[in-house]
C-alpha atoms as a PDB file:
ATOM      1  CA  UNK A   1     -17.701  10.497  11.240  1.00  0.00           C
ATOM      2  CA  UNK A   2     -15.381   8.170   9.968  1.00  0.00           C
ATOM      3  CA  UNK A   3     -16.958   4.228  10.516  1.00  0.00           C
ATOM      4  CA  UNK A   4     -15.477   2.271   7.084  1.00  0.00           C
ATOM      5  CA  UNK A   5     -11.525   2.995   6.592  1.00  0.00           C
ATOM      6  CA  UNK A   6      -9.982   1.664   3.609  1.00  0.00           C
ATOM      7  CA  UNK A   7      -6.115   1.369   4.719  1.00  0.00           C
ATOM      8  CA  UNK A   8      -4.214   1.004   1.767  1.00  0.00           C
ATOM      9  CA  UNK A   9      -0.248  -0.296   1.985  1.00  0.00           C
ATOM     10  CA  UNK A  10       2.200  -2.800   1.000  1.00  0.00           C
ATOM     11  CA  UNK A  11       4.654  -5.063   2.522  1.00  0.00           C
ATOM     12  CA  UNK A  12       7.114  -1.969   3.599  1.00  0.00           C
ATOM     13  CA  UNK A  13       8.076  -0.291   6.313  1.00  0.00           C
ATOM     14  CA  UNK A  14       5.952   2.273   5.280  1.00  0.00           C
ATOM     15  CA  UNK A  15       3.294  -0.697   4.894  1.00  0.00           C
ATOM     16  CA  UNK A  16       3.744  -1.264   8.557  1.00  0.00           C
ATOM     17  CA  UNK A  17       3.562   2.788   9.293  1.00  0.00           C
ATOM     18  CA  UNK A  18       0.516   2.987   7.239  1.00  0.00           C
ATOM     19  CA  UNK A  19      -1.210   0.388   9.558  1.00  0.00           C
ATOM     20  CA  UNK A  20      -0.658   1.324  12.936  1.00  0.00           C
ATOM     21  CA  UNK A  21      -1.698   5.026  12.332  1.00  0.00           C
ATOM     22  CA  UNK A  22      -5.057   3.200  10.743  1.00  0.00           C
ATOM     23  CA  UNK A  23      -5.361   0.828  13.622  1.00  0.00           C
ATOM     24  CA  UNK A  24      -5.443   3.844  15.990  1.00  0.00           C
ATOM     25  CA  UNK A  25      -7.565   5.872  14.429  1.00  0.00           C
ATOM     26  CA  UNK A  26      -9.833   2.656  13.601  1.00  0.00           C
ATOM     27  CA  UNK A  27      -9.747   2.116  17.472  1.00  0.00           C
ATOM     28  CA  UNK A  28     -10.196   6.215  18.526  1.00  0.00           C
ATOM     29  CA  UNK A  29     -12.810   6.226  16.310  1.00  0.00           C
ATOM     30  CA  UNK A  30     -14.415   2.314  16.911  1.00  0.00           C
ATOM     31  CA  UNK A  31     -14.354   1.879  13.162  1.00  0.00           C
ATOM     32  CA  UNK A  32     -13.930  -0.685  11.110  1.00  0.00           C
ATOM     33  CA  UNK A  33     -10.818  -1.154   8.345  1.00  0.00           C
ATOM     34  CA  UNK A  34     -10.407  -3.097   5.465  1.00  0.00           C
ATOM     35  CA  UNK A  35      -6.756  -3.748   4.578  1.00  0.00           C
ATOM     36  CA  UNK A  36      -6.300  -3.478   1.118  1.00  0.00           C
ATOM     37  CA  UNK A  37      -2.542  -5.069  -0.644  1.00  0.00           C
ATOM     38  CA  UNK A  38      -3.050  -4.078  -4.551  1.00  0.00           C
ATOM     39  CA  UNK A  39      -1.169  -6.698  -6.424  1.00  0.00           C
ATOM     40  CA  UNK A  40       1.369  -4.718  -9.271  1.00  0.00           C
ATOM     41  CA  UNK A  41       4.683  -4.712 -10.811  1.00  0.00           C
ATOM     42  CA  UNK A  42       5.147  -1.389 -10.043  1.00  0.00           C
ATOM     43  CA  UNK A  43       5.156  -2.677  -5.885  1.00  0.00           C
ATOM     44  CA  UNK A  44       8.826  -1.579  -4.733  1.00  0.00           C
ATOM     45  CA  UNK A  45       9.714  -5.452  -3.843  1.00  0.00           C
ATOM     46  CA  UNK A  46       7.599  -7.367  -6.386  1.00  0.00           C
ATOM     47  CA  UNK A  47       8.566  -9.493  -8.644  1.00  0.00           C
ATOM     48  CA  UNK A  48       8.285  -7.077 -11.687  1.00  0.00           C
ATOM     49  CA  UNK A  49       7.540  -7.211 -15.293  1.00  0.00           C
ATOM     50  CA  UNK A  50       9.030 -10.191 -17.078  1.00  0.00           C
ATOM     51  CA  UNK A  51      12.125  -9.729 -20.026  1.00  0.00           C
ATOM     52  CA  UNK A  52      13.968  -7.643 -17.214  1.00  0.00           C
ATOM     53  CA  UNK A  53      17.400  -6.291 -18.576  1.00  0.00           C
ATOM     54  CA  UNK A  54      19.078  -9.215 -16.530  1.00  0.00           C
ATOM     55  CA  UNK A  55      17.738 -12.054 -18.038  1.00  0.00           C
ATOM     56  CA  UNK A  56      20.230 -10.818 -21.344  1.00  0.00           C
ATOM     57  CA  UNK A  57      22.781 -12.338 -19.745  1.00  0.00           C
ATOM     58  CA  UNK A  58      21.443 -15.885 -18.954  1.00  0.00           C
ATOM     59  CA  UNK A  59      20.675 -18.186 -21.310  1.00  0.00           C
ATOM     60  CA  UNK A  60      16.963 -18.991 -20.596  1.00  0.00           C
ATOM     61  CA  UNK A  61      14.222 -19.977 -22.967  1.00  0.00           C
ATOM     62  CA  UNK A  62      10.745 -17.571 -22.421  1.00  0.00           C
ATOM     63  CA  UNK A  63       9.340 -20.744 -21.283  1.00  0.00           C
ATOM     64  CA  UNK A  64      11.970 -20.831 -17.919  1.00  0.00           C
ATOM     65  CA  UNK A  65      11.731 -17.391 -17.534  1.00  0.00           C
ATOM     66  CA  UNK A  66       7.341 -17.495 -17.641  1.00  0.00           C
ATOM     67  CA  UNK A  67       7.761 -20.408 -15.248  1.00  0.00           C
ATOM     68  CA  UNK A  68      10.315 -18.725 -13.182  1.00  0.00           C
ATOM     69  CA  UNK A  69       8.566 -15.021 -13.134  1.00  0.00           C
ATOM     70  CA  UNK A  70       5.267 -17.017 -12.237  1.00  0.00           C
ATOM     71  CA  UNK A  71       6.948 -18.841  -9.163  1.00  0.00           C
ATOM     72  CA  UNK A  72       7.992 -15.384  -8.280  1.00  0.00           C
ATOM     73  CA  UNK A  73       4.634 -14.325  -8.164  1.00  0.00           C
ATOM     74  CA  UNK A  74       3.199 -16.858  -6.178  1.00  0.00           C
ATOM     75  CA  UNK A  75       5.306 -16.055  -3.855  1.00  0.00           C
ATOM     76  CA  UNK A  76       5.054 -12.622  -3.804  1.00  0.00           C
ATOM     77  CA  UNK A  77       1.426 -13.575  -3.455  1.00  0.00           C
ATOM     78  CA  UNK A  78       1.685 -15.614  -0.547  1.00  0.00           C
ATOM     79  CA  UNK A  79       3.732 -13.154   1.557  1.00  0.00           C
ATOM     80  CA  UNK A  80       1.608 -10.385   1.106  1.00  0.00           C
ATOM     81  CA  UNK A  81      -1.161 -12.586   2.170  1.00  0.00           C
ATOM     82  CA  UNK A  82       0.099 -13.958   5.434  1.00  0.00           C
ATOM     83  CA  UNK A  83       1.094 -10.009   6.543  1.00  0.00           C
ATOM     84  CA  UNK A  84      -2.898  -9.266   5.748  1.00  0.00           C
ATOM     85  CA  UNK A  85      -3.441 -11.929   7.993  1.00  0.00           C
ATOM     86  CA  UNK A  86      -1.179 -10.935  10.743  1.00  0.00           C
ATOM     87  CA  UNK A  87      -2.249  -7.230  10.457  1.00  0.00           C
ATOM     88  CA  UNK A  88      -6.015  -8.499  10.497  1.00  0.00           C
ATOM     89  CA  UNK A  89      -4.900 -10.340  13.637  1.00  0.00           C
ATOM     90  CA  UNK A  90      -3.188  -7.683  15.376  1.00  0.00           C
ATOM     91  CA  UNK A  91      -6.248  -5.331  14.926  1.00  0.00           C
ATOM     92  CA  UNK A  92      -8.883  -8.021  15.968  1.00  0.00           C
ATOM     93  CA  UNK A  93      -6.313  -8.072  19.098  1.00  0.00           C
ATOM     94  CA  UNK A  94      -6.777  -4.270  19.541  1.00  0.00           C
ATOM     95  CA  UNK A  95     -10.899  -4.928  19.420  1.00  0.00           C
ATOM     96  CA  UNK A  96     -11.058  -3.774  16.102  1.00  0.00           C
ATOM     97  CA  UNK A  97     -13.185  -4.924  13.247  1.00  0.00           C
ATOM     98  CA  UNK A  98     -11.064  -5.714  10.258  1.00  0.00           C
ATOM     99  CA  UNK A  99     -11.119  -7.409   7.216  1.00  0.00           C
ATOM    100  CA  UNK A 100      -8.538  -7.673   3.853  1.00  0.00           C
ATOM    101  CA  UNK A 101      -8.745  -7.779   0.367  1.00  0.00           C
ATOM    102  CA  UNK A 102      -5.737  -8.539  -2.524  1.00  0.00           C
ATOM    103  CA  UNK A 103      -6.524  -7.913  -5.525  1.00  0.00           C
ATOM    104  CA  UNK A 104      -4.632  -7.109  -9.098  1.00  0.00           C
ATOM    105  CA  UNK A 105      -4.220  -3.680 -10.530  1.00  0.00           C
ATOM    106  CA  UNK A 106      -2.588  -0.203 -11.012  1.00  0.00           C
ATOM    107  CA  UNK A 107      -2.253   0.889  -7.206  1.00  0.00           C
ATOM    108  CA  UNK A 108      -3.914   4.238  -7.632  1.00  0.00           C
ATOM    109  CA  UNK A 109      -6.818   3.316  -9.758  1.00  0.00           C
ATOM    110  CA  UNK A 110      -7.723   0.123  -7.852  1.00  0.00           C
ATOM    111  CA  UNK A 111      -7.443   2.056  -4.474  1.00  0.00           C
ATOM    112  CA  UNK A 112      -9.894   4.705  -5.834  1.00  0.00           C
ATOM    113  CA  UNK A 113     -12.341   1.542  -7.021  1.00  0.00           C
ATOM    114  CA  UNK A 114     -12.163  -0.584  -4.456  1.00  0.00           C
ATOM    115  CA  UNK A 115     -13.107   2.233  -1.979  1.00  0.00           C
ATOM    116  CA  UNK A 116     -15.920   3.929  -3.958  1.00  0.00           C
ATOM    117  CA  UNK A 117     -17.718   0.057  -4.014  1.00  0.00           C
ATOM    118  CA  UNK A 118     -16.706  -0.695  -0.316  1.00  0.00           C
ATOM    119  CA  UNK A 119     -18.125   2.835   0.376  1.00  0.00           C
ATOM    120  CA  UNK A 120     -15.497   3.584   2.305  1.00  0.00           C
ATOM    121  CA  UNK A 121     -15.425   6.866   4.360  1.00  0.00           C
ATOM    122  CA  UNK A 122     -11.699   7.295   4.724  1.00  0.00           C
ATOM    123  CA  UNK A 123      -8.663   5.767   2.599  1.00  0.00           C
ATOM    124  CA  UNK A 124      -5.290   5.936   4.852  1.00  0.00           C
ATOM    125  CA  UNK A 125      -2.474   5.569   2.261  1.00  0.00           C
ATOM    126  CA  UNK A 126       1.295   6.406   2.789  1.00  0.00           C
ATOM    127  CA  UNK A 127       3.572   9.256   1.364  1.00  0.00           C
ATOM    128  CA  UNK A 128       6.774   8.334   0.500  1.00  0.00           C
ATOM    129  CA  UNK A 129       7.475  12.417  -0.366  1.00  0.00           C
ATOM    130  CA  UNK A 130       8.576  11.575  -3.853  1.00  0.00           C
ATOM    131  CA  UNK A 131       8.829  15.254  -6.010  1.00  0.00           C
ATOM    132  CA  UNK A 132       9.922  16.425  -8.789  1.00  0.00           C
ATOM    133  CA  UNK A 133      11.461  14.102 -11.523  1.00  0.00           C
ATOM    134  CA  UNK A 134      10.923  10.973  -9.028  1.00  0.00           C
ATOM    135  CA  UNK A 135       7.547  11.819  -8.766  1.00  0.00           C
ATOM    136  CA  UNK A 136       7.178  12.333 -12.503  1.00  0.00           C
ATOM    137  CA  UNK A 137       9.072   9.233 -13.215  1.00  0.00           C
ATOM    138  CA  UNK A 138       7.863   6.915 -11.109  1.00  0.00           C
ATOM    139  CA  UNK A 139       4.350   8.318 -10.206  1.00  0.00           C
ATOM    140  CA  UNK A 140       2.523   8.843  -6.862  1.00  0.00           C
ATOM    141  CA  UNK A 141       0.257   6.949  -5.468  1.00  0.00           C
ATOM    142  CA  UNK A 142      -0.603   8.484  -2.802  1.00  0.00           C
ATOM    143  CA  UNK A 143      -1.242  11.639  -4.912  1.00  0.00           C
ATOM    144  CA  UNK A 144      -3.385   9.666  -7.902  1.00  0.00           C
ATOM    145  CA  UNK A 145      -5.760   8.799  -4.220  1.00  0.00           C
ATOM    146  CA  UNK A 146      -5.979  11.823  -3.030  1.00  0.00           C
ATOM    147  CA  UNK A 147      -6.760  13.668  -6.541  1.00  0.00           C
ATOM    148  CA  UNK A 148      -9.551  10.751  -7.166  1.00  0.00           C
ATOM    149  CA  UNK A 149     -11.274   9.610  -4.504  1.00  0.00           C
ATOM    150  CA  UNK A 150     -14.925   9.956  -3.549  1.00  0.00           C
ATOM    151  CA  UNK A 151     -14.008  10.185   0.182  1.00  0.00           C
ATOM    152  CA  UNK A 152     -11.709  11.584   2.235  1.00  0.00           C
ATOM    153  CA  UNK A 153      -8.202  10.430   2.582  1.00  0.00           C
ATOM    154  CA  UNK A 154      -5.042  10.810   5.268  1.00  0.00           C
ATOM    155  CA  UNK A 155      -1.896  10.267   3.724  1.00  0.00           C
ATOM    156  CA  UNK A 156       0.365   9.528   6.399  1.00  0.00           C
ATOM    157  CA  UNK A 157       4.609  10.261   6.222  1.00  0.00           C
ATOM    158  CA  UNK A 158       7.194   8.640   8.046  1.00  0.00           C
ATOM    159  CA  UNK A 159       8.216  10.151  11.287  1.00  0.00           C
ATOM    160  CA  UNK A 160      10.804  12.740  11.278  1.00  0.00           C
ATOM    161  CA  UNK A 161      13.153  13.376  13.753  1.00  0.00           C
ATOM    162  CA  UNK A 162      12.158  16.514  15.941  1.00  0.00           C
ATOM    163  CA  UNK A 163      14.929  19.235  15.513  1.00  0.00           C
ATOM    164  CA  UNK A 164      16.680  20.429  18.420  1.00  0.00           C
ATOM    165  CA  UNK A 165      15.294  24.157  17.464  1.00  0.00           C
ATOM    166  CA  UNK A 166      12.453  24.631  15.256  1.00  0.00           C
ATOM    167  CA  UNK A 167      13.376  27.125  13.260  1.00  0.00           C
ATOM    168  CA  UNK A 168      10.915  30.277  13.560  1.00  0.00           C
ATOM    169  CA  UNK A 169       9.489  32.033  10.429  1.00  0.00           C
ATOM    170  CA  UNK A 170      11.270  35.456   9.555  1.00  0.00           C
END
């Protein structure tokens, strides 16, 4: 079955969703994961690209706003490191093997790398249920993974809350 799960996610809520569905099937299953942060501007809290629209109204030379956007970085860097950590923790707590990896990239394409030379037998990635024009504009992830990846791959929602009557097909 499944023994190598690649649990891709970021430093969101749906970050932390993403993990503790991986961590039980990881423990169901007595597999092992790798948590996987992929470094990019297009991350929904990350520092972003530099020459933002904002910085037209300060008064800062490039070199302030390189030094600045690289601080930002680091940063960025940092945090998403110690919550690797923590998560690794939290899993080794729950007697499950894990390990982590950051790494730079376009989300969907590193994902789909980074499993295929792990040899991964299962990515877990979240689904933030973008369509349409959102989806178009801003991309999906979770779609580019499941569209191009060698192995299988749960994409796991937020919870919804349960409706007091399910409404029965006509």
């Amino acid at each position: 079955m499944f023994q190598k799960i690649l649990v891709a996610m970021d430093n969101s809520e749906m970050g932390t969703h993403v993990f503790e569905k991986a961590l039980s099937v990881g423990e169901s299953l007595n597999a092992s994961l790798m948590l996987l942060h992929v470094l990019s501007p297009e991350a929904e809290d990350s520092p972003g690209f530099p020459g933002s629209p904002m910085l037209d109204y300060y008064p800062w030379t490039l070199e302030d706003v390189n030094v600045h956007y690289r601080q930002q970085w680091d940063e960025f860097e940092s945090e998403c490191l110690e919550l690797l950590r923590s998560r690794t923790e939290k899993a080794h707590g729950a007697g499950v093997n894990a390990r982590f990896a950051q790494i730079p990239g376009s989300p969907g394409e590193a994902i789909c790398t980074f499993a295929l030379n792990w040899d991964a037998d299962l990515i877990v990635i979240g689904h933030r249920g973008l369509s349409g024009l959102s989806e178009l504009i801003l991309g999906s992830i979770s779609n580019y993974v499941v569209h191009h990846a060698l192995c299988s791959v749960l994409t796991v929602r937020f919870p919804v809350e349960k409706l007091d009557k399910i409404p029965q097909p006509r």
